[in-house]
Protein backbone atom coordinates (compact mmCIF):
# COMPACT_ATOMS: atom_id res chain seq x y z
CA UNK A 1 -19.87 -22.90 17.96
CA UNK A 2 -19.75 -26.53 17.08
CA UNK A 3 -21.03 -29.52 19.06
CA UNK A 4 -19.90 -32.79 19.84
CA UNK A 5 -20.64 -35.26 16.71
CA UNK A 6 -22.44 -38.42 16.72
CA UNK A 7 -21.02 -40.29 14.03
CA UNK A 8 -20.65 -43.98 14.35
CA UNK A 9 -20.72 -46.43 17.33
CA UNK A 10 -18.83 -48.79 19.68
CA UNK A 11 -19.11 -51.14 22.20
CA UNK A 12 -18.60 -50.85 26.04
CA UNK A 13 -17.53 -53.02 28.26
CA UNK A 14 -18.28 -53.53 31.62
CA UNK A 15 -14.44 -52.57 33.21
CA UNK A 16 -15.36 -48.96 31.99
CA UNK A 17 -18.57 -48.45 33.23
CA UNK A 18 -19.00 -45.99 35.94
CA UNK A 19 -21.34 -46.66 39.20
CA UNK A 20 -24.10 -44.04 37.11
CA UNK A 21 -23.96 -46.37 34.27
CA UNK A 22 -21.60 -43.51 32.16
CA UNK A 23 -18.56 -45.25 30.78
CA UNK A 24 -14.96 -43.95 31.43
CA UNK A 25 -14.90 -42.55 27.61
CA UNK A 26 -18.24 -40.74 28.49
CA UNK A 27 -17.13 -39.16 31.17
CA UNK A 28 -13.24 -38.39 29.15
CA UNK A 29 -15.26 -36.71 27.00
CA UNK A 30 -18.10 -34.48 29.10
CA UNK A 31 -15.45 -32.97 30.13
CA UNK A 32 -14.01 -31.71 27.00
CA UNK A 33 -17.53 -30.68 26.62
CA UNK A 34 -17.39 -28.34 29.74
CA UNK A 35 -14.32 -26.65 28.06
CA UNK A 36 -16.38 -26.38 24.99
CA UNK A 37 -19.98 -25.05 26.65
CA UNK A 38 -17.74 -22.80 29.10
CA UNK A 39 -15.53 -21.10 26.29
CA UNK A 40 -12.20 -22.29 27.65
CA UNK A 41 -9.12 -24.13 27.65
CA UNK A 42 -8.66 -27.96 28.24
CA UNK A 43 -5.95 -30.27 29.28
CA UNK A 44 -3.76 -31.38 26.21
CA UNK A 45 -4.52 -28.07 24.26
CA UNK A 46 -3.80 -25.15 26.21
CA UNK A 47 -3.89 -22.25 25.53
CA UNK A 48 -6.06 -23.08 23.26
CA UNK A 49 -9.96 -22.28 23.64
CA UNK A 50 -12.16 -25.39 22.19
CA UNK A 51 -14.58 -24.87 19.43
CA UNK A 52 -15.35 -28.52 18.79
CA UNK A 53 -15.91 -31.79 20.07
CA UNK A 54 -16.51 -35.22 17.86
CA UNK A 55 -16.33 -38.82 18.86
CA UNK A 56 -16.23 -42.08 16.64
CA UNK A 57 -14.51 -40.64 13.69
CA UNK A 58 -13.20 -43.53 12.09
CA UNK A 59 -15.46 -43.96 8.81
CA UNK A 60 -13.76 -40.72 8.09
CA UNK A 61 -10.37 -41.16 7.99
CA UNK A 62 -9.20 -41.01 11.50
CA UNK A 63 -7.49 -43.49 13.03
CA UNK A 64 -7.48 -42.03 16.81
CA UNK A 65 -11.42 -41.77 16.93
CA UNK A 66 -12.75 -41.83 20.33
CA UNK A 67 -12.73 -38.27 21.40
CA UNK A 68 -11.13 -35.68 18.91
CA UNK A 69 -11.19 -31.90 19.71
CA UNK A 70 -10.05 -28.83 17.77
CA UNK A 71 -9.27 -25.74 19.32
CA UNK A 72 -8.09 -22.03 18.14
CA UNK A 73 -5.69 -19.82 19.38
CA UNK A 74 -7.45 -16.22 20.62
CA UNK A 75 -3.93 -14.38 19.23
CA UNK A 76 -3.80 -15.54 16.06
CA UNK A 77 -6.66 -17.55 15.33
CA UNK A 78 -4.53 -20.63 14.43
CA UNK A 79 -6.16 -24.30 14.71
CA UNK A 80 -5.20 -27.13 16.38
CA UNK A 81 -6.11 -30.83 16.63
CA UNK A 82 -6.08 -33.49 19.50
CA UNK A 83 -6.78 -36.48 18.73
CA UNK A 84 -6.96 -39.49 21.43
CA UNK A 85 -7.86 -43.01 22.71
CA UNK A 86 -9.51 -43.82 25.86
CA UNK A 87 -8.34 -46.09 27.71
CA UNK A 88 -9.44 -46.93 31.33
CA UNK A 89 -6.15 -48.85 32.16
CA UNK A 90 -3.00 -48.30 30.68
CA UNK A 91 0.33 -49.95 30.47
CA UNK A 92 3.36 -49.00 28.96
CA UNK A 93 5.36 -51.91 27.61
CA UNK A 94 5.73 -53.57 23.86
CA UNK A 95 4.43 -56.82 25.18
CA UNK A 96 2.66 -58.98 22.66
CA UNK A 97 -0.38 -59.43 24.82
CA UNK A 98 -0.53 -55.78 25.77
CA UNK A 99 -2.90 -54.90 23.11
CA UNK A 100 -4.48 -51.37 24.35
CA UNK A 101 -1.19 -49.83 24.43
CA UNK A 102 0.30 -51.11 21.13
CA UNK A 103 -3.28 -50.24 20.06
CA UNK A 104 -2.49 -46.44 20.84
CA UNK A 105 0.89 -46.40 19.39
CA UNK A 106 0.02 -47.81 16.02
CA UNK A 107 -2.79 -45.68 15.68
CA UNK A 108 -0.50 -42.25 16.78
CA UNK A 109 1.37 -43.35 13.87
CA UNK A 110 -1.12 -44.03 11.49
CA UNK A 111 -2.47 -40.54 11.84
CA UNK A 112 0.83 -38.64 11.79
CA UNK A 113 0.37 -40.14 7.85
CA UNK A 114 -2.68 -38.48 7.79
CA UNK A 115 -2.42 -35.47 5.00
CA UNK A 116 -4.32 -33.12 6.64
CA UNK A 117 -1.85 -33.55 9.92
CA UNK A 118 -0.10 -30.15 11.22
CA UNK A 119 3.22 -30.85 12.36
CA UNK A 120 4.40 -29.44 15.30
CA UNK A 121 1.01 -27.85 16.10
CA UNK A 122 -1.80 -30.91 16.48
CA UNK A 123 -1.40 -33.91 18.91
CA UNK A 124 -2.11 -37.23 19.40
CA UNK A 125 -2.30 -39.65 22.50
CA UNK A 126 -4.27 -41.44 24.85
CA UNK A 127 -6.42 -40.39 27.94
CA UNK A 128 -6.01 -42.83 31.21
CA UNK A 129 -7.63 -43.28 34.50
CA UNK A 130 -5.01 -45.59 35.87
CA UNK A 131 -0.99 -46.70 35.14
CA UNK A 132 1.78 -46.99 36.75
CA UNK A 133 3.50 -43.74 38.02
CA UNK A 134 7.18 -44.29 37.38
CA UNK A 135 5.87 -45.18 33.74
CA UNK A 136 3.29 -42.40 33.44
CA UNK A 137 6.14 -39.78 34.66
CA UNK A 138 8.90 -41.19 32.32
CA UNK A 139 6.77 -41.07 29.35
CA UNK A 140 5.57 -37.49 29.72
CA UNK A 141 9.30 -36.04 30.17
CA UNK A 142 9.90 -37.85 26.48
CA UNK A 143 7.34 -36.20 24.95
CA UNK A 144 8.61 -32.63 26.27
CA UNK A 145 11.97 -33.57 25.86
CA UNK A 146 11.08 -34.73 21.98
CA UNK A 147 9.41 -31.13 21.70
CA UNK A 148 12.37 -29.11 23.02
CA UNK A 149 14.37 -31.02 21.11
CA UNK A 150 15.21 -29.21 17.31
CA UNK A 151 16.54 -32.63 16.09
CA UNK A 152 16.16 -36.39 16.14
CA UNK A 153 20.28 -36.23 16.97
CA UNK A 154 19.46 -33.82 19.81
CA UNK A 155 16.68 -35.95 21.42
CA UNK A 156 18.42 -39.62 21.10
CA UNK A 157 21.52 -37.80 23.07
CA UNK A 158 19.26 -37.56 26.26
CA UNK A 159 19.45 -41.15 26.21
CA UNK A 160 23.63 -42.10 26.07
CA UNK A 161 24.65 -43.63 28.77
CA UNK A 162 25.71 -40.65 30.61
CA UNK A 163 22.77 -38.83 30.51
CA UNK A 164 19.84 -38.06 32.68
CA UNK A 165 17.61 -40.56 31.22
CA UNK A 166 16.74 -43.42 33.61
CA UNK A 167 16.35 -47.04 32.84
CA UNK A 168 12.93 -45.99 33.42
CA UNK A 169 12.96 -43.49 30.27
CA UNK A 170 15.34 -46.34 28.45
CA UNK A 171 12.62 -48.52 28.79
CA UNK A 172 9.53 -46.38 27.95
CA UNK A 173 11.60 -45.27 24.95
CA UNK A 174 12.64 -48.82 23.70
CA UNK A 175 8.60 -49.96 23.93
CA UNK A 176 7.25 -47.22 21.88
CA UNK A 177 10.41 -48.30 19.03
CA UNK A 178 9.31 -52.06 19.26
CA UNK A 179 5.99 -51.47 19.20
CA UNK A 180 7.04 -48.94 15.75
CA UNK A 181 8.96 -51.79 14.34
CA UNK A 182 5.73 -53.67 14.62
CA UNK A 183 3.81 -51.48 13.18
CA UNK A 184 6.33 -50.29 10.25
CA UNK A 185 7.58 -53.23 9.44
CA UNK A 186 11.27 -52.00 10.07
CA UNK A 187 13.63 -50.48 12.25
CA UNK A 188 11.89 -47.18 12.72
CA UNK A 189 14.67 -43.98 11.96
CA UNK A 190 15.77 -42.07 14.86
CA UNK A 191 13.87 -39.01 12.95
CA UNK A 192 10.53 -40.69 13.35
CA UNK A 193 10.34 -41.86 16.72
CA UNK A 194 11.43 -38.37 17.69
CA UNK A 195 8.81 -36.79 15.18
CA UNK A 196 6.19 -39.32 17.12
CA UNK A 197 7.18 -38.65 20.72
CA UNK A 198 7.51 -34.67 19.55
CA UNK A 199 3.29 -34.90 18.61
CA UNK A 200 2.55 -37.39 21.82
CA UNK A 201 0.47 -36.10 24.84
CA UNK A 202 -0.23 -39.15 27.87
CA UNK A 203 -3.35 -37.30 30.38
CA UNK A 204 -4.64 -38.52 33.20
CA UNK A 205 -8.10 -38.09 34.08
CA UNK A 206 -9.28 -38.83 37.62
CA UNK A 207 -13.16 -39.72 36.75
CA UNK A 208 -16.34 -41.66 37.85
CA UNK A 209 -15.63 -42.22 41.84
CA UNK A 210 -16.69 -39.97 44.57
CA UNK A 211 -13.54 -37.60 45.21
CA UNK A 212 -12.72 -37.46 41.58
CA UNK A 213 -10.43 -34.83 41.12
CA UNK A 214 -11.15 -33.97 37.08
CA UNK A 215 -14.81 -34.63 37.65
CA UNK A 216 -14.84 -31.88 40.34
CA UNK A 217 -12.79 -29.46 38.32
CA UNK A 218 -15.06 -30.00 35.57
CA UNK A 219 -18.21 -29.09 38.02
CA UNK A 220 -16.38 -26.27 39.18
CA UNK A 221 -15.44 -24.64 35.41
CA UNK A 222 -19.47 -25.20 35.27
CA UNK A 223 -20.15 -23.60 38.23
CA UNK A 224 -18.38 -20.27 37.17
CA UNK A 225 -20.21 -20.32 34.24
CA UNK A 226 -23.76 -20.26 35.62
CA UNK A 227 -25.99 -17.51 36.46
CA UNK A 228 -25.64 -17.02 40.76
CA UNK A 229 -29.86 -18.35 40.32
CA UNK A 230 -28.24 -21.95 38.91
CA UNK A 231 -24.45 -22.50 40.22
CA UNK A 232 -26.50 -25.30 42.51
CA UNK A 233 -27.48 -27.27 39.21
CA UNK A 234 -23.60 -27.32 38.23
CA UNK A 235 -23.67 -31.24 39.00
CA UNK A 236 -26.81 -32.00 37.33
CA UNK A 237 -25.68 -30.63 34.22
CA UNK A 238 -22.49 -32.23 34.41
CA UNK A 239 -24.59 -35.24 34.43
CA UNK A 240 -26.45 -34.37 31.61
CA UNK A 241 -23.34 -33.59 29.43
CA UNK A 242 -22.15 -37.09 30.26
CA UNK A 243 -25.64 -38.50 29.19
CA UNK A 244 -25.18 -36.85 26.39
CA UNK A 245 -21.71 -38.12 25.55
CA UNK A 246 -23.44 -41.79 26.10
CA UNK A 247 -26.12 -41.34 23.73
CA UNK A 248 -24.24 -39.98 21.07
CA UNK A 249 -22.87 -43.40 19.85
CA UNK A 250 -26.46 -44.82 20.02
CA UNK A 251 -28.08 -42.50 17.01
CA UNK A 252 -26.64 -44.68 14.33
C-alpha cells in the first residue's frame, strides 16, 4: 500500500487557511487519506478502493497536481485515476478575470492530452468548499449527462431548444466552450467538449469549520477502523493526517 507523495511545493494563501492553521487543500486531501489508511472507497472514485495518494505532481507531467489518487477495482483489479484542483471558492463562468475556474478547465484539458490518460475510466476536476448552487447542480447533471451519452450528437441534443436543459445548463455549457476556445485556440468540436464533460467530476467538500459535514464523515470512516481501546483518538488522528498533508509540500 502506497502513501501520499511529497514531491514538490506551493504556496498558501491566507483565504484557505483553516482556524488550526491546515489549509483547505490539506484538509481536501486528509481525507482521501482516510479512504486510503481505512481500505475504502472515496468520493469521485467509487467503487473504487484507494491504493494511493500524491500531491504536487507537476514536475512530472501532470497538469492537475494538487491532490491525485488512483484507485482499483476489487472485481477486476482495473485502475483508475482522479486527478483534481483545489479550490476553496469556485465560480463557474468564462469571465476573463475569473482565473481559478478557467485555471481548472485548461488544465482538465491539458491532461486529457496526456498519453498515459484512460478514456472513459480516469477523471479529472476540481474539489470546492463553496459556489453557487444553481451552478454547482447544473454542472454536475452535464457531466452525467456527457457520460450517458454514447455520442457528441447525443449529448449536444439535451441542449436544443426544446429540451430539458435550462438556461442554467446553457450557460454552464457555453463557459466551459469559451473557456476551450481559449485554451485551444479554436472553436472546440462538439466531440471534445463532450469527451471533456464525459471525464469531468465537480465535489464538494464541507471542511475546516465546526459542523463540517466531510470532516465528520471522515472521523467517522476512522472511527470504524480503530480498535474499541482507540475509537476516542479518531479526531486526533484525523488531525495528524492533515498535519501530515501540510508538511508534505515542505520536504523539498
Amino acid at each position: 500500500m502506497s502513501g501520499i507523495g511529497d514531491n514538490g511545493c506551493i504556496m498558501t494563501s491566507s483565504e484557505l487557511t483553516g482556524g488550526a492553521g491546515f489549509t483547505y487543500e490539506d484538509a481536501v486531501t486528509a481525507s482521501y487519506l482516510v479512504a486510503l489508511v481505512c481500505g475504502t472507497t472515496a468520493v469521485g472514485l467509487t467503487p473504487r478502493i484507494i491504493e494511493r495518494v500524491s500531491v504536487q505532481q507537476s514536475s512530472f507531467g501532470e497538469p492537475l497536481d494538487d491532490v491525485i489518487i488512483d484507485a482499483i477495482a476489487p472485481s477486476n483489479n482495473s485502475t483508475a485515476r482522479l486527478s483534481l484542483q483545489v479550490k476553496r471558492k469556485l465560480i463557474i463562468s468564462s469571465a476573463n478575470s475569473n482565473t481559478d475556474f478557467r485555471q481548472v478547465i485548461q488544465q482538465c484539458w491539458d491532461t486529457l492530452q496526456n498519453d498515459g490518460f484512460r478514456d472513459g475510466t480516469d477523471r479529472v476536476g476540481a474539489v470546492t468548499g463553496t459556489i453557487a448552487e444553481a451552478t454547482f447542480r447544473a454542472f454536475i447533471t452535464i457531466c452525467e449527462w456527457a457520460r450517458a451519452s454514447q455520442s457528441a450528437n447525443i449529448f449536444m441534443h439535451r441542449f436544443l431548444p426544446d429540451s430539458n436543459a435550462s438556461q442554467t445548463h446553457r450557460s454552464v455549457l457555453n463557459a466551459v466552450r469559451d473557456i476551450l476556445q481559449d485554451v485551444t485556440g479554436s472553436d472546440p468540436s462538439d466531440d471534445a467538449v463532450h469527451r471533456l464533460f464525459r471525464h469531468l467530476v465537480l465535489i464538494k467538500l464541507d471542511l475546516l469549520h465546526e459542523g463540517a459535514t466531510a470532516e465528520a464523515e471522515a472521523i467517522a470512516s476512522l472511527q470504524r477502523s480503530l480498535i474499541p481501546d482507540h475509537v476516542g483518538r479518531a479526531t486526533e488522528l484525523w488531525r495528524q493526517l492533515c498535519g501530515v498533508c501540510q508538511q508534505s509540500c515542505r520536504v523539498h
